[in-house]
N, C-alpha and C. Protein backbone atom coordinates (compact mmCIF):
# COMPACT_ATOMS: atom_id res chain seq x y z
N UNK A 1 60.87 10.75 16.26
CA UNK A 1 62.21 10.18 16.27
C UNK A 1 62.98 10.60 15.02
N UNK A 2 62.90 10.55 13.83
CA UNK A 2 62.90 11.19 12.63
C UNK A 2 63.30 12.59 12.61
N UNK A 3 63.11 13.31 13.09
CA UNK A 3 63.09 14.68 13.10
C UNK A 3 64.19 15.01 14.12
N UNK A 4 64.45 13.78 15.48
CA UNK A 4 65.59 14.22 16.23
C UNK A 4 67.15 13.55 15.94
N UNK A 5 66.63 12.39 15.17
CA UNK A 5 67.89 11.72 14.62
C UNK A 5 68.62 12.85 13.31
N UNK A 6 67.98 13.39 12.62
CA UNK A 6 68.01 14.57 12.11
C UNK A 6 68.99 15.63 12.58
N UNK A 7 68.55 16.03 13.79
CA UNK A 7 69.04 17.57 14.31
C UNK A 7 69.88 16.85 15.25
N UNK A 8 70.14 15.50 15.21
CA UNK A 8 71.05 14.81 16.44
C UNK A 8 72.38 14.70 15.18
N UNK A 9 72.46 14.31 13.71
CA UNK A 9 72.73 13.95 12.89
C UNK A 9 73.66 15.49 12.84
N UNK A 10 73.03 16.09 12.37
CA UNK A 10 73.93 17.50 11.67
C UNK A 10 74.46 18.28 12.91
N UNK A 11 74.09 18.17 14.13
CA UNK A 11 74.79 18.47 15.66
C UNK A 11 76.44 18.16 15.79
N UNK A 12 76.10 16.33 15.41
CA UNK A 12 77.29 15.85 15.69
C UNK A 12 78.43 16.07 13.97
N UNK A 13 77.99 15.95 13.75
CA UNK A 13 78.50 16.37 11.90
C UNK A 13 79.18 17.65 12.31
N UNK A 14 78.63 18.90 11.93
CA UNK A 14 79.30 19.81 12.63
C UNK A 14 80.26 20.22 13.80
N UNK A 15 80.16 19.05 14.72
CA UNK A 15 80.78 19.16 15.70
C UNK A 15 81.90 18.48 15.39
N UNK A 16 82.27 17.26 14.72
CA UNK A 16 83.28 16.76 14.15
C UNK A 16 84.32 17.69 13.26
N UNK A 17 83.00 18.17 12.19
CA UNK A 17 83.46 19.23 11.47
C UNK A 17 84.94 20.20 11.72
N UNK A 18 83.75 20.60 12.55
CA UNK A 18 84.40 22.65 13.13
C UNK A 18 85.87 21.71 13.87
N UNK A 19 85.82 20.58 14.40
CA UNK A 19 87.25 20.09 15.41
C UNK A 19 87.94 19.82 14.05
N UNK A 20 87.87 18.98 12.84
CA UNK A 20 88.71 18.58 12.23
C UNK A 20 89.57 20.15 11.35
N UNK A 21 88.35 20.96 11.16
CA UNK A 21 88.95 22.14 10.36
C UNK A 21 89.74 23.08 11.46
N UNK A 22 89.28 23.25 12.37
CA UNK A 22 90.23 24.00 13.28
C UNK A 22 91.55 23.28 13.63
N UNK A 23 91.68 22.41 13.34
CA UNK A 23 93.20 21.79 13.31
C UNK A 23 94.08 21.82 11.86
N UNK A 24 93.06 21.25 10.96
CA UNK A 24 93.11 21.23 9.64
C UNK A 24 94.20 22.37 9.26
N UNK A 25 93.77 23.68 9.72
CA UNK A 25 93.87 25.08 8.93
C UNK A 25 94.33 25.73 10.27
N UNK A 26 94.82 25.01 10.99
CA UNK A 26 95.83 25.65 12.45
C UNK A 26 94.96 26.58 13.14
N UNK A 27 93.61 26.96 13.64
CA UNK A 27 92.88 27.77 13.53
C UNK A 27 93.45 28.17 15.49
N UNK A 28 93.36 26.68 15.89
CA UNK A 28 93.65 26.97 17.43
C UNK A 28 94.94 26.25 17.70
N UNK A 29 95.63 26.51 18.87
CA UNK A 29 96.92 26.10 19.00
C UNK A 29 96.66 25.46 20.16
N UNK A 30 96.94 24.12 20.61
CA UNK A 30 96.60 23.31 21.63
C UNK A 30 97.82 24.17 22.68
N UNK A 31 97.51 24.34 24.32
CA UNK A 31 98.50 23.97 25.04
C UNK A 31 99.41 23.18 25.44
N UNK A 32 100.75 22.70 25.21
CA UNK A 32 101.58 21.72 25.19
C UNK A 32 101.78 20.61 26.20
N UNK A 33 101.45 19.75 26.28
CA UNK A 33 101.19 18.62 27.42
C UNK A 33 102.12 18.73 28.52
N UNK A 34 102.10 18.58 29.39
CA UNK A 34 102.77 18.57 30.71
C UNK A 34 104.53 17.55 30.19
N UNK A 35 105.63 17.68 30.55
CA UNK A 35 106.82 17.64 29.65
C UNK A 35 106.96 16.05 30.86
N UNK A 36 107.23 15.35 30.14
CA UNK A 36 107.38 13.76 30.80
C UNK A 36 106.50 12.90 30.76
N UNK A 37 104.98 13.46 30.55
CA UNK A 37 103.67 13.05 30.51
C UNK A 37 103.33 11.67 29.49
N UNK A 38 102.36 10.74 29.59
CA UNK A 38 102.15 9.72 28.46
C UNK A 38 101.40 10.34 26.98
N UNK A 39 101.07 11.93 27.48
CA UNK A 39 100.53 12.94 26.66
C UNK A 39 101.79 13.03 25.31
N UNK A 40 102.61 13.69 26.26
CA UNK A 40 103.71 13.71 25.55
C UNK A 40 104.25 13.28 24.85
N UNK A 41 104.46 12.02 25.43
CA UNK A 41 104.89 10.98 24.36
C UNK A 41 104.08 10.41 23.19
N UNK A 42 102.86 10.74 23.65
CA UNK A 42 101.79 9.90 22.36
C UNK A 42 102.11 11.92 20.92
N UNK A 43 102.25 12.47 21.85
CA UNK A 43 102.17 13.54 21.00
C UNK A 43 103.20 13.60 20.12
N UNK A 44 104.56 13.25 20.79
CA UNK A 44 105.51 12.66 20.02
C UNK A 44 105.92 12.06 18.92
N UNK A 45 104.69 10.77 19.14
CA UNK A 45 105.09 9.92 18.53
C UNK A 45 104.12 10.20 17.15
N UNK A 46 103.19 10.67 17.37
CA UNK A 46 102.10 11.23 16.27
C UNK A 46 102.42 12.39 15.76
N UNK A 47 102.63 13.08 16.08
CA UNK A 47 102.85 14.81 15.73
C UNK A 47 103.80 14.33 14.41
N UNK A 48 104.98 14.32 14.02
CA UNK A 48 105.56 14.55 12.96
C UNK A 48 105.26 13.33 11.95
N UNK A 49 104.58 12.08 12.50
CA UNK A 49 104.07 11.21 11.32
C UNK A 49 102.84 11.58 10.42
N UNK A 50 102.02 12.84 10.54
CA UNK A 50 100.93 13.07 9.67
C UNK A 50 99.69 12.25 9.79
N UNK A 51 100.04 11.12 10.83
CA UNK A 51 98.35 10.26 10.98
C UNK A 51 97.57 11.61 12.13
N UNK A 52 98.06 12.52 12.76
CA UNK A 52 97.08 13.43 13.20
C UNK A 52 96.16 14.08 11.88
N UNK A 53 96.66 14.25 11.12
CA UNK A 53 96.03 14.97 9.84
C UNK A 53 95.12 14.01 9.10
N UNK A 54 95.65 13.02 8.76
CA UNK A 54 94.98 11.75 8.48
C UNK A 54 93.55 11.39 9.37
N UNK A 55 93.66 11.66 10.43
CA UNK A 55 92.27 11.15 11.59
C UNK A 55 91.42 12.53 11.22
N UNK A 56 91.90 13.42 10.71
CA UNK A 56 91.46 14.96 11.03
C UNK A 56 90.42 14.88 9.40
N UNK A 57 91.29 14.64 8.73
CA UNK A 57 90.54 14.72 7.11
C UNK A 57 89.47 13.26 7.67
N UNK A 58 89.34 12.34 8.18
CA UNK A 58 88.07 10.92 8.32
C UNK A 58 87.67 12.01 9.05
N UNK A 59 87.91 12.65 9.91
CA UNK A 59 86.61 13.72 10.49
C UNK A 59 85.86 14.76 10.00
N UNK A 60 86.59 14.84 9.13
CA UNK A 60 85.91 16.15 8.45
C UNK A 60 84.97 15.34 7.39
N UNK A 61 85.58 14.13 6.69
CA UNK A 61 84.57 13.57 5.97
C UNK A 61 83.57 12.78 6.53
N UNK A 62 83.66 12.33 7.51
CA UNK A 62 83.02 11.54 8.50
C UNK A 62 81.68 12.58 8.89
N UNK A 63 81.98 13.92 9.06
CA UNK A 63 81.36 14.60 10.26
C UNK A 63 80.41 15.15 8.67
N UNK A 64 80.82 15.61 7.42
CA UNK A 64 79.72 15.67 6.22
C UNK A 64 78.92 14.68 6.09
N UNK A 65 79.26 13.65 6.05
CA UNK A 65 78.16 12.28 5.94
C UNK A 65 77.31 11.93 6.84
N UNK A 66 77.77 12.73 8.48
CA UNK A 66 76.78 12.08 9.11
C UNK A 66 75.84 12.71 9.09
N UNK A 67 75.98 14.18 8.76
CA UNK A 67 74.92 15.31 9.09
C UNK A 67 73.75 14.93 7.84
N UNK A 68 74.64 14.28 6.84
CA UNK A 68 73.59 14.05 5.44
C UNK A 68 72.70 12.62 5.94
N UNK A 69 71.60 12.44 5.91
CA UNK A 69 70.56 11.63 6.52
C UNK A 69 70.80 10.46 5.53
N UNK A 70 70.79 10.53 4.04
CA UNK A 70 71.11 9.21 3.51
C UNK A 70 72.52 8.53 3.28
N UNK A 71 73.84 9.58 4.16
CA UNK A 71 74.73 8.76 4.43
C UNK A 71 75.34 9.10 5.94
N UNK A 72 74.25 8.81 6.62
CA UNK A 72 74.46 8.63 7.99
C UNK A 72 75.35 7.30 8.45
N UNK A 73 75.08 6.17 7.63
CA UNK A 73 75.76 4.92 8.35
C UNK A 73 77.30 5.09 7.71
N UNK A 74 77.20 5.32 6.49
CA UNK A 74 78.53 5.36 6.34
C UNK A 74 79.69 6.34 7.50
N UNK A 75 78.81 7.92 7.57
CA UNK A 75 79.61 8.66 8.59
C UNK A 75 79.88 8.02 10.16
N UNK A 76 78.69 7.00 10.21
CA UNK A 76 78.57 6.46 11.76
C UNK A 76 79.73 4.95 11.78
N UNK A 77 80.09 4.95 10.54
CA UNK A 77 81.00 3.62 10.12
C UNK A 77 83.11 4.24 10.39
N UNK A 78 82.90 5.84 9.79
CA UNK A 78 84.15 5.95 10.20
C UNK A 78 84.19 7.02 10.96
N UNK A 79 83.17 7.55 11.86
CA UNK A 79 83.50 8.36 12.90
C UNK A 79 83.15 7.28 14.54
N UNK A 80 82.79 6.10 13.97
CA UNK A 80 82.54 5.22 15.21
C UNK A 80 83.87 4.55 16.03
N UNK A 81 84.74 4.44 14.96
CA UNK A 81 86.40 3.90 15.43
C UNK A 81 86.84 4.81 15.91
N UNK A 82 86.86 6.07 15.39
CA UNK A 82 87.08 7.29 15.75
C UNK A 82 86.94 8.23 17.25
N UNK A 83 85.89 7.76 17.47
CA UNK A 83 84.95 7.73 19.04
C UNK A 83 85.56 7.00 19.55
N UNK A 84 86.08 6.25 19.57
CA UNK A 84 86.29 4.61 19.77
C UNK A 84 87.45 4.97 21.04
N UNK A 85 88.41 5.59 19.24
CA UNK A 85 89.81 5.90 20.23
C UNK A 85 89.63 7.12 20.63
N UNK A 86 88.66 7.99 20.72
CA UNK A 86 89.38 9.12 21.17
C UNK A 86 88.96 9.36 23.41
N UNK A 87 88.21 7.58 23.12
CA UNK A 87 87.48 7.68 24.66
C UNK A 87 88.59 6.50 24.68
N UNK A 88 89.17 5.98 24.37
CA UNK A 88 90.60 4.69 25.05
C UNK A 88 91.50 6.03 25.13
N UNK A 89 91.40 7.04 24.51
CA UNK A 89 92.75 8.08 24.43
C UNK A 89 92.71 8.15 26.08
N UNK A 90 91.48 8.88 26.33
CA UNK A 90 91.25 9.29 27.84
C UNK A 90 91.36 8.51 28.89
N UNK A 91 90.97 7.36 28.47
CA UNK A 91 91.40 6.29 29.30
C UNK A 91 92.41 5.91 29.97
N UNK A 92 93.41 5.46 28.99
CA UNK A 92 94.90 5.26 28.77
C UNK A 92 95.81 6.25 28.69
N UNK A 93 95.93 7.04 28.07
CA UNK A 93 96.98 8.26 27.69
C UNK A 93 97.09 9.01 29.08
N UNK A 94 95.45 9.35 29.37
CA UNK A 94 95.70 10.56 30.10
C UNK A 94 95.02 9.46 31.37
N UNK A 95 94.71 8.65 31.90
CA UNK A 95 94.78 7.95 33.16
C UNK A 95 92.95 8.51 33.39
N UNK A 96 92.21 8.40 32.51
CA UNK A 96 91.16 8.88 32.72
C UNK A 96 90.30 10.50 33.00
N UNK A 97 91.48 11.01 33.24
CA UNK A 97 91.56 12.60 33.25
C UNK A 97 90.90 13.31 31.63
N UNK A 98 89.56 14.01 31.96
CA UNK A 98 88.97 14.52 31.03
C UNK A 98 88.07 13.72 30.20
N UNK A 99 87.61 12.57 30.82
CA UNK A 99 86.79 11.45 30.50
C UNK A 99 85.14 11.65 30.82
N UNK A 100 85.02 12.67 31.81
CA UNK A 100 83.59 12.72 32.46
C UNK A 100 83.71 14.42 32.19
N UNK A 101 84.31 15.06 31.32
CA UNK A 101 83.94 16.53 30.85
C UNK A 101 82.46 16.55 30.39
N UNK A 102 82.41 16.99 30.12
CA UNK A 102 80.57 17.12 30.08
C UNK A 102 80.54 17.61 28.15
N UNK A 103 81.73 18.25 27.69
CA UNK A 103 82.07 18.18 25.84
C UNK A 103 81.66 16.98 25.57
N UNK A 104 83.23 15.70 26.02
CA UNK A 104 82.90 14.66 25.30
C UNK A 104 81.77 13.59 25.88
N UNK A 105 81.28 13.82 27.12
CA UNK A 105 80.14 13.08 27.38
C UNK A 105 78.74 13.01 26.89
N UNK A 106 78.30 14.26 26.26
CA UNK A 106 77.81 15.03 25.53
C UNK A 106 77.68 14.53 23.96
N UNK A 107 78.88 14.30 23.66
CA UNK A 107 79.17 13.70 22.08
C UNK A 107 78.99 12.49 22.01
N UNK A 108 79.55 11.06 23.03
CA UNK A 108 79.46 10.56 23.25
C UNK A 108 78.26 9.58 23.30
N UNK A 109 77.12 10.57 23.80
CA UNK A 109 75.70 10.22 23.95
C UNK A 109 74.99 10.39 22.75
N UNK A 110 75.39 11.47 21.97
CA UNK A 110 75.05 11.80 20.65
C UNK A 110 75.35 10.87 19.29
N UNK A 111 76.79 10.30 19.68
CA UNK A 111 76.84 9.12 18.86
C UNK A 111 76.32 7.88 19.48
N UNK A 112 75.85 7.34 20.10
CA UNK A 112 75.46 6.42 21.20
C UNK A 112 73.87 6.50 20.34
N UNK A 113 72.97 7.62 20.77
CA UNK A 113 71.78 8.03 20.09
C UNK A 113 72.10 7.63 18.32
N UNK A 114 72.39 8.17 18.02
CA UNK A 114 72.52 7.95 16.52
C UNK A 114 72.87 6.38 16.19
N UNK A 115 73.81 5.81 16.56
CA UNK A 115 74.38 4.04 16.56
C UNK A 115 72.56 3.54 17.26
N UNK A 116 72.39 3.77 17.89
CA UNK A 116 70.99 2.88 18.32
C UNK A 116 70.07 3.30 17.30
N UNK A 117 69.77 4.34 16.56
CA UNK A 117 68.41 4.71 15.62
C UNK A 117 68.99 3.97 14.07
N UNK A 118 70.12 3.77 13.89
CA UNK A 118 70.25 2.63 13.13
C UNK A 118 71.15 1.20 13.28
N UNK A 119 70.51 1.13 14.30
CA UNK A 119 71.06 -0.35 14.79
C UNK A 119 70.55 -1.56 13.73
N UNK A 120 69.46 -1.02 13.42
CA UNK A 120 68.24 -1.87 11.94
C UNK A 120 69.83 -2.86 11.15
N UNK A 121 70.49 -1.41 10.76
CA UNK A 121 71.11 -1.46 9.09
C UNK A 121 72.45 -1.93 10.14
N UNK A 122 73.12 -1.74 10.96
CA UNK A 122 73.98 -2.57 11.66
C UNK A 122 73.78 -3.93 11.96
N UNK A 123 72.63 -4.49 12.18
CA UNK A 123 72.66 -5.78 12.39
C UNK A 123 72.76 -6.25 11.35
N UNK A 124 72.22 -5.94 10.30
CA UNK A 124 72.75 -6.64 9.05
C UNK A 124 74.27 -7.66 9.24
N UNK A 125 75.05 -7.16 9.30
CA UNK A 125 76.22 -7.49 9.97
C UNK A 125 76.80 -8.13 10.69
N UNK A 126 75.84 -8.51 11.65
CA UNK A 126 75.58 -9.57 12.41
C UNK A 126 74.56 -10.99 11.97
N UNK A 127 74.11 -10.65 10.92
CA UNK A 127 73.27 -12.04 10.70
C UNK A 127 74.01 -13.05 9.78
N UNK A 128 74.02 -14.40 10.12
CA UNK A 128 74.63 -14.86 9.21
C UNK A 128 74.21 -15.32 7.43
N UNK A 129 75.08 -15.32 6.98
CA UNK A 129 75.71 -15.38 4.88
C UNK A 129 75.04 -16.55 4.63
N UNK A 130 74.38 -16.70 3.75
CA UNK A 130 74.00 -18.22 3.16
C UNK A 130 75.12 -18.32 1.99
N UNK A 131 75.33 -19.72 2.15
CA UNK A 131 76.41 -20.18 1.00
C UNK A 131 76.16 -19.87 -0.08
């Protein structure tokens, strides 16, 4: 288990990675959402406020920490909200369209795997504070 939380660890790290820097540094140019779309409008409304760049730099730092084994929880702390929204994105935005791609289902399971091998240091969190 050790050895796959590991290579499950620096999988998804990298994979965060390579998405946050290829936006980061303009590397790929998205195709432009269908013109009327709820795409659109979310693109709208994000595109010239800079929180796309903002989510992009927690990924890139997110996606170094998780691959590093002694700060896995922290990376699994801000790439987990992150996951969070980017599967309500699909949900909502796009009406479920691109939800069962086999990319993010894939990732999905990978953070899923990783959140359960330290579920230990998460429950913490759940137990209750003595006065």
């Amino acid at each position: 288990m050790k050895y796959a939380t590991i290579i499950v660890g620096i999988l998804v790290g990298l994979l965060f990675v390579a998405a946050a820097v290829a936006v980061l540094f303009h590397l790929v140019t998205p195709p432009p959402p269908p013109e009327g779309s709820a795409m659109a409008a979310f693109n709208t409304a994000f595109g010239p406020t800079g929180y796309l760049t903002f989510v992009k730099i927690l990924e890139l730092v997110g996606g170094v920490l998780i691959a590093i084994p002694v700060t896995r929880r922290a990376g699994l702390l801000i790439l987990g909200p992150i996951m969070i929204n980017i599967l309500a994105f699909h949900v909502f935005v796009t009406g479920g369209q691109g939800l069962l791609d086999p990319p993010l289902m894939v990732l999905t399971a990978l953070m899923l795997f990783l959140t359960w091998a330290e579920r230990g240091a998460f429950a913490a969190f759940l137990r209750p504070t003595r006065p």
